[in-house]
Protein backbone atom coordinates (compact mmCIF):
# COMPACT_ATOMS: atom_id res chain seq x y z
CA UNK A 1 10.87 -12.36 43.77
CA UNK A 2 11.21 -8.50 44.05
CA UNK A 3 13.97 -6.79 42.46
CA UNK A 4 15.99 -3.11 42.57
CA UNK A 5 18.90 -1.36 42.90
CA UNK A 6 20.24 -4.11 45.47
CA UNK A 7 19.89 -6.54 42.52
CA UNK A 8 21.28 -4.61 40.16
CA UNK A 9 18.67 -3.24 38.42
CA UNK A 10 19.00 0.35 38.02
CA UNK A 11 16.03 0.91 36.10
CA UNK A 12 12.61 2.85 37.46
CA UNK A 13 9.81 3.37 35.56
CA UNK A 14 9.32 0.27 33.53
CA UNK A 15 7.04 0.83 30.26
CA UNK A 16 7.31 -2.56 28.57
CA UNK A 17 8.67 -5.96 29.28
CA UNK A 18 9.60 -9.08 27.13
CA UNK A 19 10.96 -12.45 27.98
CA UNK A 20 12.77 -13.77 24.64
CA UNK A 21 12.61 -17.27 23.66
CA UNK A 22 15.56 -17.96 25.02
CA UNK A 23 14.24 -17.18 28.99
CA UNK A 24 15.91 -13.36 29.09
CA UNK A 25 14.12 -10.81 30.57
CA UNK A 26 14.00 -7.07 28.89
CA UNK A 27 12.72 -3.89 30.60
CA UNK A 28 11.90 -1.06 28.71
CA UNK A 29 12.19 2.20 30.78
CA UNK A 30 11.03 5.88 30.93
CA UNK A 31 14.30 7.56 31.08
CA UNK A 32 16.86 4.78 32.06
CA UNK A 33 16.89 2.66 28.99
CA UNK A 34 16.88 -0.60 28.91
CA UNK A 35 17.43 -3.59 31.58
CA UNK A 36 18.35 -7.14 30.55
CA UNK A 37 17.83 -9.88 32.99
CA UNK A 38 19.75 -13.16 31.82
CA UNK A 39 18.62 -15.21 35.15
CA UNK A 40 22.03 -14.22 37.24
CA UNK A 41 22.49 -10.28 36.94
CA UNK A 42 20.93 -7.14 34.94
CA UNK A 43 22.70 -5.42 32.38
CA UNK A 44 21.56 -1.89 31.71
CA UNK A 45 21.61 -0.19 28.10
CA UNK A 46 21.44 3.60 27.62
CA UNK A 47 22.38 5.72 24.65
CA UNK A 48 25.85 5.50 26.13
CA UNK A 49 26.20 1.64 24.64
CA UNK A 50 24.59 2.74 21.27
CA UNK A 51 20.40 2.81 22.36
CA UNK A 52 18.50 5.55 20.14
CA UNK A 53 17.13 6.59 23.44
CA UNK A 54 16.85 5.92 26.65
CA UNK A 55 12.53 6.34 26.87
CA UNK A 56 11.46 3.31 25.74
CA UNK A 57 7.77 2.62 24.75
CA UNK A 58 7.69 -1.04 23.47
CA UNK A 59 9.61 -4.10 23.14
CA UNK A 60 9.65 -7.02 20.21
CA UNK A 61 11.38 -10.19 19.69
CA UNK A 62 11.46 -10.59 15.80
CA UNK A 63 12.14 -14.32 14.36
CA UNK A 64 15.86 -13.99 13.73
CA UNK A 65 16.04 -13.22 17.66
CA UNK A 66 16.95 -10.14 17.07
CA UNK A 67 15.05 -7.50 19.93
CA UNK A 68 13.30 -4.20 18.36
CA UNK A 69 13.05 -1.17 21.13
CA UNK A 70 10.35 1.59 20.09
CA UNK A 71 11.27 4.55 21.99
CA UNK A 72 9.68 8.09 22.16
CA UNK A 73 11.10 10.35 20.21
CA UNK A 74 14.42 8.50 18.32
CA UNK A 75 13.07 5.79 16.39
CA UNK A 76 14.21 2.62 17.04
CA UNK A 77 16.74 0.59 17.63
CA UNK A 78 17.37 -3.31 16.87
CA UNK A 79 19.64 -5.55 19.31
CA UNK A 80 21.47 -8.51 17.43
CA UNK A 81 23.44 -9.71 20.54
CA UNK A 82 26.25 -7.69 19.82
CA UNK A 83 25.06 -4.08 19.62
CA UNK A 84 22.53 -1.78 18.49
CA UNK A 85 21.35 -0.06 14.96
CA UNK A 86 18.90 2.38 15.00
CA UNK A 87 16.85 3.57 12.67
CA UNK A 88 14.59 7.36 12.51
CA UNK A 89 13.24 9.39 10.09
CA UNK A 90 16.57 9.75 8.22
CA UNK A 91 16.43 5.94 7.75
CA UNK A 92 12.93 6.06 6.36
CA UNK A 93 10.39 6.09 9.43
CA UNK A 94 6.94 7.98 9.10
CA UNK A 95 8.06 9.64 12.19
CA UNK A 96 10.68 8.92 15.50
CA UNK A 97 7.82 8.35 17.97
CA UNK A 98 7.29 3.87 18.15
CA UNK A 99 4.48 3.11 20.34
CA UNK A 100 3.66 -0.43 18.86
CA UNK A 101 4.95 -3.06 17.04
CA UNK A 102 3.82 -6.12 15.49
CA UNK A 103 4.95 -9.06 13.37
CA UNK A 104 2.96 -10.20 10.28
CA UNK A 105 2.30 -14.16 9.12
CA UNK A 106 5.34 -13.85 7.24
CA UNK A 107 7.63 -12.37 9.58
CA UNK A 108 7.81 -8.94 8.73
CA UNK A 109 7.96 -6.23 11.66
CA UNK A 110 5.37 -3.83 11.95
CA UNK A 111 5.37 -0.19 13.70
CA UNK A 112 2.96 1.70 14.70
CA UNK A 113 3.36 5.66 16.32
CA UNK A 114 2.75 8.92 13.90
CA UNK A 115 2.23 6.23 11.42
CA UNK A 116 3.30 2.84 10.04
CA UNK A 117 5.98 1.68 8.54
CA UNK A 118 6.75 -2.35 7.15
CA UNK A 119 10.65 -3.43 7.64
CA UNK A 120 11.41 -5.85 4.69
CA UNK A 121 14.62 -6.82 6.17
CA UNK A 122 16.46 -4.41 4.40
CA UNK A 123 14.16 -1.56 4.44
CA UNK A 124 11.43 0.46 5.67
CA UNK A 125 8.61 0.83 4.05
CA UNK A 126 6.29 3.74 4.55
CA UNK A 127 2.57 2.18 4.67
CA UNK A 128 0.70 4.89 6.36
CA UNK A 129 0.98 8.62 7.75
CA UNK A 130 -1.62 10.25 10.08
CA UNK A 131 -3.96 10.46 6.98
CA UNK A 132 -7.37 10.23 5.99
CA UNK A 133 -8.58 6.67 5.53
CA UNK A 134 -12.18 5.87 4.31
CA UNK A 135 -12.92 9.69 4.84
CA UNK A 136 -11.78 9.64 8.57
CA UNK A 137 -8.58 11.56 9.83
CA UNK A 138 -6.43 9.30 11.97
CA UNK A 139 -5.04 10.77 15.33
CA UNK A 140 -2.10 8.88 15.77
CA UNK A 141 -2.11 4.64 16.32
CA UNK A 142 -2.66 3.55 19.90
CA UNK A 143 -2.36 -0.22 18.98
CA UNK A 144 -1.03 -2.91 17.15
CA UNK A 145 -2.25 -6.78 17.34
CA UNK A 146 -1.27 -9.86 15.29
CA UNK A 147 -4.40 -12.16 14.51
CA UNK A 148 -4.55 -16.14 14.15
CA UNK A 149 -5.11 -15.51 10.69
CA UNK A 150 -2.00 -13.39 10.09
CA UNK A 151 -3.68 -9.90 10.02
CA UNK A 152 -2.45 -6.38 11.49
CA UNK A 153 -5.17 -4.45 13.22
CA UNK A 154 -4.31 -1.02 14.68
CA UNK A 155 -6.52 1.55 16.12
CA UNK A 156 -7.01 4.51 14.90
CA UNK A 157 -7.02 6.86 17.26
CA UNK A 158 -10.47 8.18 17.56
CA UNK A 159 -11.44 7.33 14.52
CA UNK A 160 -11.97 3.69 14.84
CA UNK A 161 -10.00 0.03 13.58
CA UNK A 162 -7.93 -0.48 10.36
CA UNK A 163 -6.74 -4.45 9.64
CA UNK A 164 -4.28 -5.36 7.23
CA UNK A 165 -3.31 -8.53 5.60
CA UNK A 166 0.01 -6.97 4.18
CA UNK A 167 -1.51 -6.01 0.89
CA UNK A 168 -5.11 -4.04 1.30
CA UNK A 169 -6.48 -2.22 4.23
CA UNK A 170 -10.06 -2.24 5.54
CA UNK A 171 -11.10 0.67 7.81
CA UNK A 172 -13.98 -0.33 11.03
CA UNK A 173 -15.78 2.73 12.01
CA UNK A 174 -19.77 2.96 13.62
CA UNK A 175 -20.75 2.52 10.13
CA UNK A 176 -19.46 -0.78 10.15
CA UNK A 177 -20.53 -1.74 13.55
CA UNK A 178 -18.26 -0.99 16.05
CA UNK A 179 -19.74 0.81 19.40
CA UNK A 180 -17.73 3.23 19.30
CA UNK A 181 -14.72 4.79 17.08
CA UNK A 182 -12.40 5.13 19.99
């Protein structure tokens, strides 16, 4: 089945997409928000019904249900079936640019963009800037991925893999082994 504008959805340029457990469909955009699809009829979001911003880079169901939306440039913003918080810079963030996210073993959201940050539940934590790790200067994250084993791995830019369990970090470069550091 194709859908557009005849079916109601309004939104072009889709950058992400999540099905929640409960069946819904969410489309991330470049420029129109976001598109919910509950089986009968999209629903668009824009900053005009409380969305940081209407580029969105990535998409997250957290265990509560609740649905995280990176976006570009305005943090990001958490649906709890009701309405929208966000949360930038202001709030805590490394930076407003999300381009990943992740959840650890125990639940806790992960995000990934100019940095990373850790949400508690209450908080964010700053974990990591753009920085030097092992002697190598991260250009920005490009990835996030949840293993079996409950461990964060993000890339590094150009500058190879980092993997977290929560607590200590451990930097994968060539001199570890990998092919290549990009």
């Amino acid at each position: 089945r194709t859908f557009g504008p005849q079916e109601g959805l309004d939104c072009t340029r889709a950058t992400s997409v999540l099905e929640d457990r409960q069946g819904t469909v969410w489309v991330g955009t470049w420029g129109d928000g976001l598109c919910r699809w509950d089986g009968q009829r999209f629903t668009t979001f824009t900053t005009a019904q409380g969305l940081a911003e209407d580029r969105v880079r990535c998409l997250l169901e957290d265990r509560q249900g609740k649905i995280w939306v990176g976006t570009d440039s305005k943090g990001v913003s958490r649906w709890d079936g009701r309405g929208f918080t966000s949360f930038t810079a202001q709030e805590g963030l490394v930076g407003n640019q999300v381009s990943y996210m992740g959840l650890d073993a125990a639940g806790q959201l992960w995000l990934a963009g100019r940095g990373i940050n850790r949400w508690d539940g209450q908080r964010w934590q700053q974990v990591m800037e753009d920085k030097v790790l092992d002697g190598s200067v991260a250009v920005g994250f490009a990835a996030i991925h949840g293993d079996r084993q409950g461990q964060l791995w993000f890339t590094l830019g150009d500058t190879g893999l980092c993997c977290t369990d929560g607590t200590q970090f451990q930097t994968f470069t060539t001199a570890q082994g990998l092919g290549n550091n990009q």
